[in-house]
N, C-alpha and C. Protein backbone atom coordinates (compact mmCIF):
# COMPACT_ATOMS: atom_id res chain seq x y z
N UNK A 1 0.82 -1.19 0.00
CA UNK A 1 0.00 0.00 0.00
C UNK A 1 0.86 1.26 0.00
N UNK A 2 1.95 1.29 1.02
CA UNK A 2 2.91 2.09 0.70
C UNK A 2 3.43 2.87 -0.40
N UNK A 3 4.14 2.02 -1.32
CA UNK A 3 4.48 1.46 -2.84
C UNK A 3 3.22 2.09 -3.98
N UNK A 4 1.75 2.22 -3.70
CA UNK A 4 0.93 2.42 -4.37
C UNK A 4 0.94 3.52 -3.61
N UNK A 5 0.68 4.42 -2.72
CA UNK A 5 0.96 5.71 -2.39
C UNK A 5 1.82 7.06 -3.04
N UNK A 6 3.24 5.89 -2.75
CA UNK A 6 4.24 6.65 -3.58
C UNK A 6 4.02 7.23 -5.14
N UNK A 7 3.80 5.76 -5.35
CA UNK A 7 3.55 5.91 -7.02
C UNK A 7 2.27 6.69 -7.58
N UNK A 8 1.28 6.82 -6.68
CA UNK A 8 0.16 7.92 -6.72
C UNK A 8 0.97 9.89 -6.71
N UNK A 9 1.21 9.34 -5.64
CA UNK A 9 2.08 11.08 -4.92
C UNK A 9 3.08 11.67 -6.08
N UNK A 10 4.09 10.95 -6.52
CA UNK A 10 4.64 10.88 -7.84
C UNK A 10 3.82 11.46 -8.85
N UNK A 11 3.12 10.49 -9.50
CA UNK A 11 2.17 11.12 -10.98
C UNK A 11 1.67 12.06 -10.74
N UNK A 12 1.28 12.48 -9.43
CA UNK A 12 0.54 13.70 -9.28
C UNK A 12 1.82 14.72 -9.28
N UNK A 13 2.58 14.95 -8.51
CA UNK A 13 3.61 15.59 -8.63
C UNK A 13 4.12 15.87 -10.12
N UNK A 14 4.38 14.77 -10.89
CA UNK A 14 4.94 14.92 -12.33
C UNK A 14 4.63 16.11 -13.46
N UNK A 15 3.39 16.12 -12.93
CA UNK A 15 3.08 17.60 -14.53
C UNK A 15 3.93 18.95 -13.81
N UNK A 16 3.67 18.71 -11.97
CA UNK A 16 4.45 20.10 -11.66
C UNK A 16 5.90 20.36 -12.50
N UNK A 17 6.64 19.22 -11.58
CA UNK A 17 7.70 19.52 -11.62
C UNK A 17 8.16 19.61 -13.34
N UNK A 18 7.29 18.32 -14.56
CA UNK A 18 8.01 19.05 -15.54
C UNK A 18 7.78 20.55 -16.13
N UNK A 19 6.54 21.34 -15.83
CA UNK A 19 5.96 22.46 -16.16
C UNK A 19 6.98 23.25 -15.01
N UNK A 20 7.64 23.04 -14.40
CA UNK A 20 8.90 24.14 -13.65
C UNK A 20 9.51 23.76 -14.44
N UNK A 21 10.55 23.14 -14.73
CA UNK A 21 11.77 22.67 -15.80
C UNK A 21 11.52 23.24 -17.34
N UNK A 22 10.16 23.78 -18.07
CA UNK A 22 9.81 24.07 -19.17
C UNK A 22 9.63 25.55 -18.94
N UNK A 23 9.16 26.30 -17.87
CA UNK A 23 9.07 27.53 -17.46
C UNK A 23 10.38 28.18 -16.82
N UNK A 24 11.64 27.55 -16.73
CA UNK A 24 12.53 28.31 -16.75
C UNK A 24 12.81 29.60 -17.80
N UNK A 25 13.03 30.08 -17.22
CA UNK A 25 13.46 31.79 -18.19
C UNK A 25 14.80 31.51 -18.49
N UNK A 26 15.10 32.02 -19.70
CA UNK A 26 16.65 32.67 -20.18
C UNK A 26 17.49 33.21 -19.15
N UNK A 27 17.20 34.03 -18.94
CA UNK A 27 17.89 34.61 -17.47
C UNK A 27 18.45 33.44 -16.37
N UNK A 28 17.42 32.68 -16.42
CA UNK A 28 17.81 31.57 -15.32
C UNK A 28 19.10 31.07 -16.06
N UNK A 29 18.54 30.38 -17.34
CA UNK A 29 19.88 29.57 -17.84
C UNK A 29 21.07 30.15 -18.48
N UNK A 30 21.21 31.08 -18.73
CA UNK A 30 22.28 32.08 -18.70
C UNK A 30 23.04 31.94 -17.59
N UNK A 31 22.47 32.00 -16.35
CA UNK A 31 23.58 31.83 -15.02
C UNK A 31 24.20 30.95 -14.95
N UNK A 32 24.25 29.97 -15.59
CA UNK A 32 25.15 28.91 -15.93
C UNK A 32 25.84 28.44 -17.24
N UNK A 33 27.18 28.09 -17.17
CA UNK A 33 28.19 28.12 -18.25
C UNK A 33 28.35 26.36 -18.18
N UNK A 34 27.74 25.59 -19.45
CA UNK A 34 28.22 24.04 -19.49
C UNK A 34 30.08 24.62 -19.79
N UNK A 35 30.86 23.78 -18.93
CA UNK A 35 32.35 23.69 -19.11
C UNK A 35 32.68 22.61 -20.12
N UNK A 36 32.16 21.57 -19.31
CA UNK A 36 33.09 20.16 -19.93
C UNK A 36 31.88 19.12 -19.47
N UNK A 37 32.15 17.65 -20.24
CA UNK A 37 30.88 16.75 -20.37
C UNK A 37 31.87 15.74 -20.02
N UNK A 38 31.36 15.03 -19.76
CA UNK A 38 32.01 13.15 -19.65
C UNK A 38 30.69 12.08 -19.83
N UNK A 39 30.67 11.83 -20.33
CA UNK A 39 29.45 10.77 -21.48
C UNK A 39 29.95 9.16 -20.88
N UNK A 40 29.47 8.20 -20.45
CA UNK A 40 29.37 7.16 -20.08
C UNK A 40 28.40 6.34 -20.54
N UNK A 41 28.93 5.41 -21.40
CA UNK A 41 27.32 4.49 -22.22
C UNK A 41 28.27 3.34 -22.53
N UNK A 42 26.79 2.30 -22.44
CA UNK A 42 27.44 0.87 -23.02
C UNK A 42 27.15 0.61 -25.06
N UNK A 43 27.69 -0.35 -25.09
CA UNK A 43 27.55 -0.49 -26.83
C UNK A 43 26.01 -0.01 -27.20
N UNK A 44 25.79 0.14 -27.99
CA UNK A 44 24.36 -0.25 -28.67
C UNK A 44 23.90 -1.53 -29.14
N UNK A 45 22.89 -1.60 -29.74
CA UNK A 45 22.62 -2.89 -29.84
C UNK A 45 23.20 -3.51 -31.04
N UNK A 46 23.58 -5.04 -30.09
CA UNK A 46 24.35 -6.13 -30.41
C UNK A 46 23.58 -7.20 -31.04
N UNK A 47 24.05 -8.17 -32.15
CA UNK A 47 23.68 -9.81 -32.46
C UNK A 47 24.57 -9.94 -30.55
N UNK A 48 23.33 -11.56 -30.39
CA UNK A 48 23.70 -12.48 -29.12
C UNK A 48 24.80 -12.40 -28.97
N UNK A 49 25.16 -12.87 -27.72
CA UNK A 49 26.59 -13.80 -28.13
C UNK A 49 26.62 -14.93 -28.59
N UNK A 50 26.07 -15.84 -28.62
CA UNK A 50 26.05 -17.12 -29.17
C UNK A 50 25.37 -16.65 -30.36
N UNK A 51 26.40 -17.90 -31.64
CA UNK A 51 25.33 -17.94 -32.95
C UNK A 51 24.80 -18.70 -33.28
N UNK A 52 24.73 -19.14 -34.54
CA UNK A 52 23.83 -20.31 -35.09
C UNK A 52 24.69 -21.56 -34.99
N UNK A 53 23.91 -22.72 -34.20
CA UNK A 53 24.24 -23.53 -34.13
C UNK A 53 25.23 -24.19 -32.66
N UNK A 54 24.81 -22.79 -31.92
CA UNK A 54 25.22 -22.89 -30.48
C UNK A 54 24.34 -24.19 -29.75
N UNK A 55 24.59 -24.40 -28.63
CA UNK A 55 23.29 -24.90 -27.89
C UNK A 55 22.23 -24.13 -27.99
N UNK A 56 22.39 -22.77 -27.33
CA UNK A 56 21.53 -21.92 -26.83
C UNK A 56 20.57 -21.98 -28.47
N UNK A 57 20.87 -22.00 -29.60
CA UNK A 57 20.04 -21.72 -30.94
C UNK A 57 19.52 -23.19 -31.08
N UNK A 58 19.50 -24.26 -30.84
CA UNK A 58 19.35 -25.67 -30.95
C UNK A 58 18.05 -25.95 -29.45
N UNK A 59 18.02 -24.81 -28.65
CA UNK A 59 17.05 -24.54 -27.42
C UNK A 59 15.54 -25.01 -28.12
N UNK A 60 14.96 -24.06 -29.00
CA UNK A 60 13.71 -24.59 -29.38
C UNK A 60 13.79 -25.02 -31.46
N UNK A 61 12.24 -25.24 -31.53
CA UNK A 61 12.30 -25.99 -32.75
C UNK A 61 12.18 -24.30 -33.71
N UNK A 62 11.71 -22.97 -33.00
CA UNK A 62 11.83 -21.72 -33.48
C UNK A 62 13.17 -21.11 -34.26
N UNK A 63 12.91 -20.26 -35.32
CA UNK A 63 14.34 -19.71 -35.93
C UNK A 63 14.55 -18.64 -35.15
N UNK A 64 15.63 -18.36 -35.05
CA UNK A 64 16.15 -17.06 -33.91
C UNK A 64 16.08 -16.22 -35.33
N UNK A 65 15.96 -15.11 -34.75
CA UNK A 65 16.48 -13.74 -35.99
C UNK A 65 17.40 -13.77 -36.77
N UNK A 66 17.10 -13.21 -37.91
CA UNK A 66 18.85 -13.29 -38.10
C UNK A 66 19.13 -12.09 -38.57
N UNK A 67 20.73 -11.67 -37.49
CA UNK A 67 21.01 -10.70 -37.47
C UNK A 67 21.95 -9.84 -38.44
N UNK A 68 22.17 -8.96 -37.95
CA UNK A 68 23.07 -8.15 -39.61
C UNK A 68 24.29 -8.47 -39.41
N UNK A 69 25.01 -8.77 -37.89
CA UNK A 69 26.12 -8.73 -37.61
C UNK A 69 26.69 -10.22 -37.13
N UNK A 70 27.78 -10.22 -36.84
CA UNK A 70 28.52 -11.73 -36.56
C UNK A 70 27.67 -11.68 -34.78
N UNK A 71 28.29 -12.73 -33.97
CA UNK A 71 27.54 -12.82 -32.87
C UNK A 71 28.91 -11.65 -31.80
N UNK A 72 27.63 -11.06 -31.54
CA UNK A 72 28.32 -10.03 -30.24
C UNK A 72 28.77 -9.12 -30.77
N UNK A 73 28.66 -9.04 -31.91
CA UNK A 73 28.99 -7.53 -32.63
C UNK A 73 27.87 -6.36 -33.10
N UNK A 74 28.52 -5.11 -33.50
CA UNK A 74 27.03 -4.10 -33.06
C UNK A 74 26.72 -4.50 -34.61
N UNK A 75 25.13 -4.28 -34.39
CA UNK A 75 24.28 -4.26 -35.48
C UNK A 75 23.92 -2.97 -36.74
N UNK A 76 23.84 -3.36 -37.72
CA UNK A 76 23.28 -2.26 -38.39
C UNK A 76 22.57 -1.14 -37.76
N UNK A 77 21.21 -2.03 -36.80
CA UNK A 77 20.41 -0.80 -36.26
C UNK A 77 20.85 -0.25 -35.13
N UNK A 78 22.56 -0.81 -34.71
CA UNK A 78 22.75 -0.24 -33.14
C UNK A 78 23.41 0.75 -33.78
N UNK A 79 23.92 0.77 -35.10
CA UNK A 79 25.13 1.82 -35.32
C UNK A 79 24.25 3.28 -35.80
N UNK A 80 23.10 3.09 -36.43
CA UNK A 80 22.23 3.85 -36.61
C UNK A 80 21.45 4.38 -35.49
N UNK A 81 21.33 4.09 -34.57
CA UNK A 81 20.60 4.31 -33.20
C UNK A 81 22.10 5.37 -32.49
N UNK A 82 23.22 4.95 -32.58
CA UNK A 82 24.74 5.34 -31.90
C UNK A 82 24.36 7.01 -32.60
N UNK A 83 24.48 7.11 -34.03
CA UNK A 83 24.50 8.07 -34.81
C UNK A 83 23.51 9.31 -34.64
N UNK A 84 22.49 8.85 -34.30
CA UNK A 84 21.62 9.16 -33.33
C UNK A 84 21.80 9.94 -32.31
N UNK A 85 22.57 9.41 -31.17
CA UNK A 85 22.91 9.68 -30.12
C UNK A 85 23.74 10.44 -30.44
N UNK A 86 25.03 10.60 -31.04
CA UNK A 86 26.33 11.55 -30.95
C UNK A 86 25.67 12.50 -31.69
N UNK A 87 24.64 12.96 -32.85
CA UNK A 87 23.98 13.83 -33.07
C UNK A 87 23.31 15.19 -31.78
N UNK A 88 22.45 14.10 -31.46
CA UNK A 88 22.37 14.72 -30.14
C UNK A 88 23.02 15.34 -29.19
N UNK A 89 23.92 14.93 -29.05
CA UNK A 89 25.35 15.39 -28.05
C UNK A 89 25.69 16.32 -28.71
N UNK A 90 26.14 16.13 -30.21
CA UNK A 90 26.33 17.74 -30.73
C UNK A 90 25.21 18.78 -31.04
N UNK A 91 24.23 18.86 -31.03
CA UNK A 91 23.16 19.73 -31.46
C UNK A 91 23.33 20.41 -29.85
N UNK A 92 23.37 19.25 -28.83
CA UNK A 92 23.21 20.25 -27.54
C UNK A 92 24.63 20.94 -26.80
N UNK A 93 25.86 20.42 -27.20
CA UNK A 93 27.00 20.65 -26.58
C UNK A 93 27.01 22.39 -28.05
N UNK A 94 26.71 22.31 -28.39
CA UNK A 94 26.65 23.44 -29.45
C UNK A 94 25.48 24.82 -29.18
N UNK A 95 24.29 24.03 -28.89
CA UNK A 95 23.34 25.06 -28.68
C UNK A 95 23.70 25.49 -26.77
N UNK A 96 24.76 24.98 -26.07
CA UNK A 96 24.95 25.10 -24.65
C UNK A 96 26.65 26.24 -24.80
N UNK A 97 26.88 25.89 -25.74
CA UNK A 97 28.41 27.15 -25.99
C UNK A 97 29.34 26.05 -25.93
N UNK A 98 28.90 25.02 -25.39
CA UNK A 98 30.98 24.13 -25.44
C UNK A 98 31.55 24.19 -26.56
N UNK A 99 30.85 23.53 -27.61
CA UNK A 99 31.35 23.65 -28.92
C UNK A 99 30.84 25.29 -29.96
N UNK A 100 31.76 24.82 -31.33
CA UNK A 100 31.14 25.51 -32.11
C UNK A 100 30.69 24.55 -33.55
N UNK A 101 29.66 24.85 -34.20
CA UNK A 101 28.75 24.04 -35.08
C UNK A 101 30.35 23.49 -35.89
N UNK A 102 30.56 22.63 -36.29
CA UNK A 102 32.01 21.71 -36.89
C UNK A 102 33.08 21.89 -36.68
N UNK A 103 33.13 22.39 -35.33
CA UNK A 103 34.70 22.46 -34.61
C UNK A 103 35.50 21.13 -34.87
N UNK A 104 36.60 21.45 -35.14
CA UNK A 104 37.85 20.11 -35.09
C UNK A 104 38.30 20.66 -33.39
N UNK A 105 38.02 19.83 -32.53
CA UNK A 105 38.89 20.18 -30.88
C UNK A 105 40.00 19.58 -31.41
N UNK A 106 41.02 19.69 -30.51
CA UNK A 106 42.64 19.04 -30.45
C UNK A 106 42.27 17.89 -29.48
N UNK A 107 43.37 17.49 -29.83
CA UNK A 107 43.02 16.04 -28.65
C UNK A 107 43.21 15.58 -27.31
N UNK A 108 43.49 16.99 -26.83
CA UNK A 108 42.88 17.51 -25.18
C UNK A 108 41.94 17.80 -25.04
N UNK A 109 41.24 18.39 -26.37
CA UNK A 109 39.80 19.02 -25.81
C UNK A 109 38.47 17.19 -25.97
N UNK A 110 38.96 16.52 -26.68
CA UNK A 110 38.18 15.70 -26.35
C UNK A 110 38.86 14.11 -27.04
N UNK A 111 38.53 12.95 -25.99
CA UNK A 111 38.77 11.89 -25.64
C UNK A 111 37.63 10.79 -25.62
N UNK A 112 37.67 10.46 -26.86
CA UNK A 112 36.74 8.96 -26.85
C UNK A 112 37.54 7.87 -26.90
N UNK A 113 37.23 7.27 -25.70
CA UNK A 113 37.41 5.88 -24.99
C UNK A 113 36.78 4.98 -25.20
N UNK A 114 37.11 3.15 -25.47
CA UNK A 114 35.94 2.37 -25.57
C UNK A 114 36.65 1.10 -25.29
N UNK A 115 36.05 0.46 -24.95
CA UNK A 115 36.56 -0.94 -24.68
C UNK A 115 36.82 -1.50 -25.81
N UNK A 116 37.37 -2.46 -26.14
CA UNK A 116 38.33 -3.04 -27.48
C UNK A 116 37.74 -4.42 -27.60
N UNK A 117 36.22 -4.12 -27.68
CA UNK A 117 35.14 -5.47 -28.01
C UNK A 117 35.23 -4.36 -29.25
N UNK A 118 34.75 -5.36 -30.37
CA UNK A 118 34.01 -4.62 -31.84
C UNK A 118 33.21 -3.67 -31.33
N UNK A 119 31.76 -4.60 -30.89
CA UNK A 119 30.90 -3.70 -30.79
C UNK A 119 30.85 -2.51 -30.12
N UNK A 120 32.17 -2.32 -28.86
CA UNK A 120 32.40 -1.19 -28.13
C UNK A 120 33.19 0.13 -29.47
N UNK A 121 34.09 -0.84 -29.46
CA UNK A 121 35.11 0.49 -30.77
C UNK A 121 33.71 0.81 -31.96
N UNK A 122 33.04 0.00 -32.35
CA UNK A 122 32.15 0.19 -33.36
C UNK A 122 30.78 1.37 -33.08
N UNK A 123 30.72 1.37 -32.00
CA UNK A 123 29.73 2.55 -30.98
C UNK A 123 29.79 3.45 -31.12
N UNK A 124 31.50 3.53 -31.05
CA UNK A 124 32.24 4.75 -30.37
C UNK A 124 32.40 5.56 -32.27
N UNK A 125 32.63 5.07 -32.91
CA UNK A 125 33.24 5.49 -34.00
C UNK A 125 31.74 6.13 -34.42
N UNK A 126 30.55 5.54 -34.39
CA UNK A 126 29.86 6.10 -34.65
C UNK A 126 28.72 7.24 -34.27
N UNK A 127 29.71 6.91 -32.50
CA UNK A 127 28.93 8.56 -31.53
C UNK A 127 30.15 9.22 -32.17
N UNK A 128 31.21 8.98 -32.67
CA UNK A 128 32.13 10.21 -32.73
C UNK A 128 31.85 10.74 -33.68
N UNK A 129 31.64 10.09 -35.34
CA UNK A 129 31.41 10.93 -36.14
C UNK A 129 30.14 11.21 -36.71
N UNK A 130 29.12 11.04 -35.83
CA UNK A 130 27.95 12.04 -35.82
C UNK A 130 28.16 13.22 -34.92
N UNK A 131 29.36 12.56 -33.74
CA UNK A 131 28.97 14.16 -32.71
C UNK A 131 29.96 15.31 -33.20
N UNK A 132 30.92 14.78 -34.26
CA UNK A 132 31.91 15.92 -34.30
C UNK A 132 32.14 15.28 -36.31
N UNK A 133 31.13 15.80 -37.22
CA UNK A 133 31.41 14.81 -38.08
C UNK A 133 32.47 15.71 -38.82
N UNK A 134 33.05 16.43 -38.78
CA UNK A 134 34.23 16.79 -40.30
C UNK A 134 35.71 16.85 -38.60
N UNK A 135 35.73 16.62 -37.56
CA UNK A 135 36.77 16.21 -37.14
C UNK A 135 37.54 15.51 -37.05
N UNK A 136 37.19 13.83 -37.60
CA UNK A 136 37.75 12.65 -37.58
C UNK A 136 38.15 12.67 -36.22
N UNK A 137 37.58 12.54 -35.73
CA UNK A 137 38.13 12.13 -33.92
C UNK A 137 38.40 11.01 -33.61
N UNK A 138 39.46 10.15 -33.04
CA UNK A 138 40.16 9.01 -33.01
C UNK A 138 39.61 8.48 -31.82
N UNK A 139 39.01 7.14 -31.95
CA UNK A 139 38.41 6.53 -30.87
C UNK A 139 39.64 5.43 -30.44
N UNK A 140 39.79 5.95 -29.25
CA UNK A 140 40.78 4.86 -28.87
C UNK A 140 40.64 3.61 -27.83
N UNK A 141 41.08 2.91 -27.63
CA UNK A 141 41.16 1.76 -27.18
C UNK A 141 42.64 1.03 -26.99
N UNK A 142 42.98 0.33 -25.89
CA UNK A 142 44.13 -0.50 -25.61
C UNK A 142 44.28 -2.21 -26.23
N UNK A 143 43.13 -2.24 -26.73
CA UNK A 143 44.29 -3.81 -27.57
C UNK A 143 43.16 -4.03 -28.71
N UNK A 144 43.91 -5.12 -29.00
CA UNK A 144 43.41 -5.46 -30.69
C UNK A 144 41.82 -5.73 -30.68
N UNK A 145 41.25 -5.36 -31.51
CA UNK A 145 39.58 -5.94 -31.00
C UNK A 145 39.54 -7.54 -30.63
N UNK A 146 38.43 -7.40 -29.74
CA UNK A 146 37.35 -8.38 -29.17
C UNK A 146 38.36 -9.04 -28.00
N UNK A 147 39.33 -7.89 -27.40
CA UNK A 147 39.96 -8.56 -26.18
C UNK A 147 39.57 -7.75 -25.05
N UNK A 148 39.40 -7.95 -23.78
CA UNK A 148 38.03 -7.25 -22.89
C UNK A 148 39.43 -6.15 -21.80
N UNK A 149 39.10 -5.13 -21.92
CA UNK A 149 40.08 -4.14 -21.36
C UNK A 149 39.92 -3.98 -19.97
N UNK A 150 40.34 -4.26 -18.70
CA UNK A 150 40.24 -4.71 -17.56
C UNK A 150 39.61 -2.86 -16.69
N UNK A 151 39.83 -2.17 -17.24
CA UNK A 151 39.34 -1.04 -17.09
C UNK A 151 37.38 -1.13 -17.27
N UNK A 152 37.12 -2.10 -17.85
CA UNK A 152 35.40 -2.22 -18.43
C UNK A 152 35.25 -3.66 -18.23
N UNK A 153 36.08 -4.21 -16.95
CA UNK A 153 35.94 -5.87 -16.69
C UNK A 153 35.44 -5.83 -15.36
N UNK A 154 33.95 -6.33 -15.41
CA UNK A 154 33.90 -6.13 -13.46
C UNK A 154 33.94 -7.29 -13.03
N UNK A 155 35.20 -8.08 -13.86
CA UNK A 155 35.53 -8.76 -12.23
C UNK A 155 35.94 -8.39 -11.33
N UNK A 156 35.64 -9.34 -10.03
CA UNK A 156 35.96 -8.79 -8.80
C UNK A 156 37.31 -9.33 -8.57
N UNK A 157 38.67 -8.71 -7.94
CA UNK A 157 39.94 -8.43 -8.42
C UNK A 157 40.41 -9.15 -6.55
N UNK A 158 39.45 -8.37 -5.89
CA UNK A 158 40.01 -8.25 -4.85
C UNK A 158 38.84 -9.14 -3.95
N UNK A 159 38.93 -10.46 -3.54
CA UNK A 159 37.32 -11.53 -2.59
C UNK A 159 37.95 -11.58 -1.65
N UNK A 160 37.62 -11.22 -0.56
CA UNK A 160 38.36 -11.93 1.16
C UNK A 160 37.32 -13.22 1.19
N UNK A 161 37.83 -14.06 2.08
CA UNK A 161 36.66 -15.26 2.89
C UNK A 161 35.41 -14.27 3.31
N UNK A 162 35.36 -13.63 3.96
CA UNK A 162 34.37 -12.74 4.57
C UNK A 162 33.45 -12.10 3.53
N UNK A 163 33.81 -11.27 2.23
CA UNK A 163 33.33 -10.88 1.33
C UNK A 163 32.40 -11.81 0.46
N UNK A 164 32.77 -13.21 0.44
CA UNK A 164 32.43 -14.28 -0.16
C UNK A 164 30.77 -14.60 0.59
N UNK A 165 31.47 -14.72 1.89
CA UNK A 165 30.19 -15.22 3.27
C UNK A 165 29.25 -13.89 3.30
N UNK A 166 29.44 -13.08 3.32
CA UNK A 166 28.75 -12.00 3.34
C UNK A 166 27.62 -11.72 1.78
N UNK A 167 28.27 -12.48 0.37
CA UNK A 167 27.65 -12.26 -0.79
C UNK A 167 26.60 -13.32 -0.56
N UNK A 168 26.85 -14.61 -0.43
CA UNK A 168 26.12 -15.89 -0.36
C UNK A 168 24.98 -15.44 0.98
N UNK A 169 25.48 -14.91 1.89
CA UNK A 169 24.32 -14.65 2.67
C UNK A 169 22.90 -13.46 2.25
N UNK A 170 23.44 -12.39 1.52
CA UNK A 170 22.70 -11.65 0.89
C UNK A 170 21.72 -12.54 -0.45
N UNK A 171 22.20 -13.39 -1.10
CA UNK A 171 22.02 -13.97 -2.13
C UNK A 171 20.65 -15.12 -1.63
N UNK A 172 21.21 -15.83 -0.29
CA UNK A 172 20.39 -16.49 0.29
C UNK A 172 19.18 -15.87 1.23
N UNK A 173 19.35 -14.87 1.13
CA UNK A 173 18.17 -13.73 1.81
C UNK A 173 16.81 -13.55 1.16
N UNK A 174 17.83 -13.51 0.03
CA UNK A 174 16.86 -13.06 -1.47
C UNK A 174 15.67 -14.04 -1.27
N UNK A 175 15.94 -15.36 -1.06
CA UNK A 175 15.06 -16.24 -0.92
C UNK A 175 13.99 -17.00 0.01
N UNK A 176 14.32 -16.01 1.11
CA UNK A 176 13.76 -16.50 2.18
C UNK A 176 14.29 -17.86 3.13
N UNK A 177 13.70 -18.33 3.85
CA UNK A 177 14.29 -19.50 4.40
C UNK A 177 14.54 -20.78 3.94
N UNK A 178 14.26 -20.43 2.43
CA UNK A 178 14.42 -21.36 1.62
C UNK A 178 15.79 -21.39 0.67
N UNK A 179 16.57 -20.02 1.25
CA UNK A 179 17.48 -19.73 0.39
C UNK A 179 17.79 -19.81 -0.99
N UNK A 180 18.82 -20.21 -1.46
CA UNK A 180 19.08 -20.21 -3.49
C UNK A 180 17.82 -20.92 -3.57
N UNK A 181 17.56 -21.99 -3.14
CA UNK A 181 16.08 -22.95 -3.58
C UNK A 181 14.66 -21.58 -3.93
N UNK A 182 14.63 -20.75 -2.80
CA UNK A 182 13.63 -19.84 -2.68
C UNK A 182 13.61 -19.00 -4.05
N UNK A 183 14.95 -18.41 -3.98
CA UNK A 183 15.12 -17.73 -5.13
C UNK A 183 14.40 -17.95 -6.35
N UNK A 184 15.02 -19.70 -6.76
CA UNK A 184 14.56 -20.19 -7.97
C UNK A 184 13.13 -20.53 -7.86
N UNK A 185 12.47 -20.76 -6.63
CA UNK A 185 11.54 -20.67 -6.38
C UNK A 185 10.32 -19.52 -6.91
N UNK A 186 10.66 -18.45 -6.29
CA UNK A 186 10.24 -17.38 -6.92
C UNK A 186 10.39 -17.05 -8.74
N UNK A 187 11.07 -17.42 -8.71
CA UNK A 187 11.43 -17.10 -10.30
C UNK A 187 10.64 -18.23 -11.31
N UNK A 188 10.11 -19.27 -10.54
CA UNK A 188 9.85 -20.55 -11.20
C UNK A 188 8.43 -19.78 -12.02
N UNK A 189 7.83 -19.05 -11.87
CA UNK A 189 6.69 -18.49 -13.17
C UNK A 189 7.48 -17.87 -13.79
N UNK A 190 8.49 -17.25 -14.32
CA UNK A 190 9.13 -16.60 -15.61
C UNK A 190 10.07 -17.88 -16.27
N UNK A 191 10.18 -18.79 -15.54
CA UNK A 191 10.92 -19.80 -16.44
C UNK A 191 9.86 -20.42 -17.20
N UNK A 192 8.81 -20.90 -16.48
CA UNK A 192 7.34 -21.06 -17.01
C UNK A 192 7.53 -20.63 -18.53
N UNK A 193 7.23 -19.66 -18.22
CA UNK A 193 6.87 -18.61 -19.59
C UNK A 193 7.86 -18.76 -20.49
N UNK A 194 9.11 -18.84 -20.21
CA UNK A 194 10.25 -18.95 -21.38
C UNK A 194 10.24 -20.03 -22.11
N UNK A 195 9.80 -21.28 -20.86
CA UNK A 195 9.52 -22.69 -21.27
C UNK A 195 8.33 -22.60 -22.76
N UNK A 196 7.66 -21.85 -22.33
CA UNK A 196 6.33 -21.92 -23.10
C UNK A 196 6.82 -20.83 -24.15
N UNK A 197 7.44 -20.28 -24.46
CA UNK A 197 8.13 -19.17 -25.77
C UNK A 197 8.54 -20.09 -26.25
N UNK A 198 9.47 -20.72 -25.69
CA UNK A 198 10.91 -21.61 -26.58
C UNK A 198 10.22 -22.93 -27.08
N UNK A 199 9.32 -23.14 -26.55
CA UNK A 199 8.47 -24.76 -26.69
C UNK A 199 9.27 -25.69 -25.62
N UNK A 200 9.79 -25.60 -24.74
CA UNK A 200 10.83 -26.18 -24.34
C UNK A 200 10.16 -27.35 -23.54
């Protein structure tokens, strides 16, 4: 009931607050100067990782999609969706003063980073040259594609015994006194359903 409160109090709230955010004056946003941006995003959309003829595609008697790209690499429509996005970034880093409409920056003034999967360098190349298109801006990365850059690897580097006992106990919480069993327990109507997608 709580939970349905909130979410009442909210929607009602919502037309305010976006009708303040749309009724700002010039004056207001003038008092502020955008400096500098730092942009954080994962690939766009990818083919699976697994392809044809994996287990996972051999799952039901259904054809999986078939995609534009090899498996785990970005897609036609992710690179078009990317292009998209770095558009955006420039229409507003332009209409905010950082930039100017087809500035070439030097390569202090800006730094695209990407992990050295395809589909990461393949993202990047295409937020860069929609967001800055007559600059050729160099998307960089540390090793040859499709090797995973430990900078964008969340493994965990550093487990004590304690850290371990402490995860498994949170994990077994999840489930009640039934622990991992509970878990899968709970979850046992969405496997249902997958069962019944896949024919499984």
């Amino acid at each position: 009931m709580k939970k349905i409160k909130s979410l009442f109090l909210l929607l009602l709230l919502m037309p305010s607050l976006l009708m303040a955010q749309l009724q700002r004056s010039q004056a207001f946003h003038n008092k502020y100067q955008l400096k500098e941006v730092v942009v954080l995003s994962r690939h766009n959309i990818r083919s699976p990782l697994s392809s044809n003829g994996s287990a996972l595609s051999k799952m039901t008697p259904h054809e999986w999609t078939k995609w534009s790209a090899a498996a785990s690499e970005l897609t036609l429509k992710g690179g078009i969706l990317e292009t998209e996005m770095g558009e955006f970034f420039r229409k507003w880093t332009v209409q905010e003063g950082l930039f100017e409409e087809n500035e070439v920056p030097t390569v202090e003034e800006v730094n695209v980073y990407a992990n050295s999967m395809q589909r990461c360098i393949a993202t990047a190349q295409y937020f860069a040259g929609a967001f800055m298109p007559v600059a050729n801006l160099r998307v960089n990365h540390r090793y040859l594609p499709s090797k995973m850059d430990p900078v964008f690897n969340p493994r965990l580097t550093k487990v004590s015994e304690s850290f371990k006992v402490e995860a498994m106990k949170e994990i077994n919480d999840m489930g009640g006194k039934d622990g991992l069993k509970g878990v899968n327990e709970k979850l046992k109507s969405s496997y249902l359903i997958v069962g019944k997608v896949l024919d499984l």
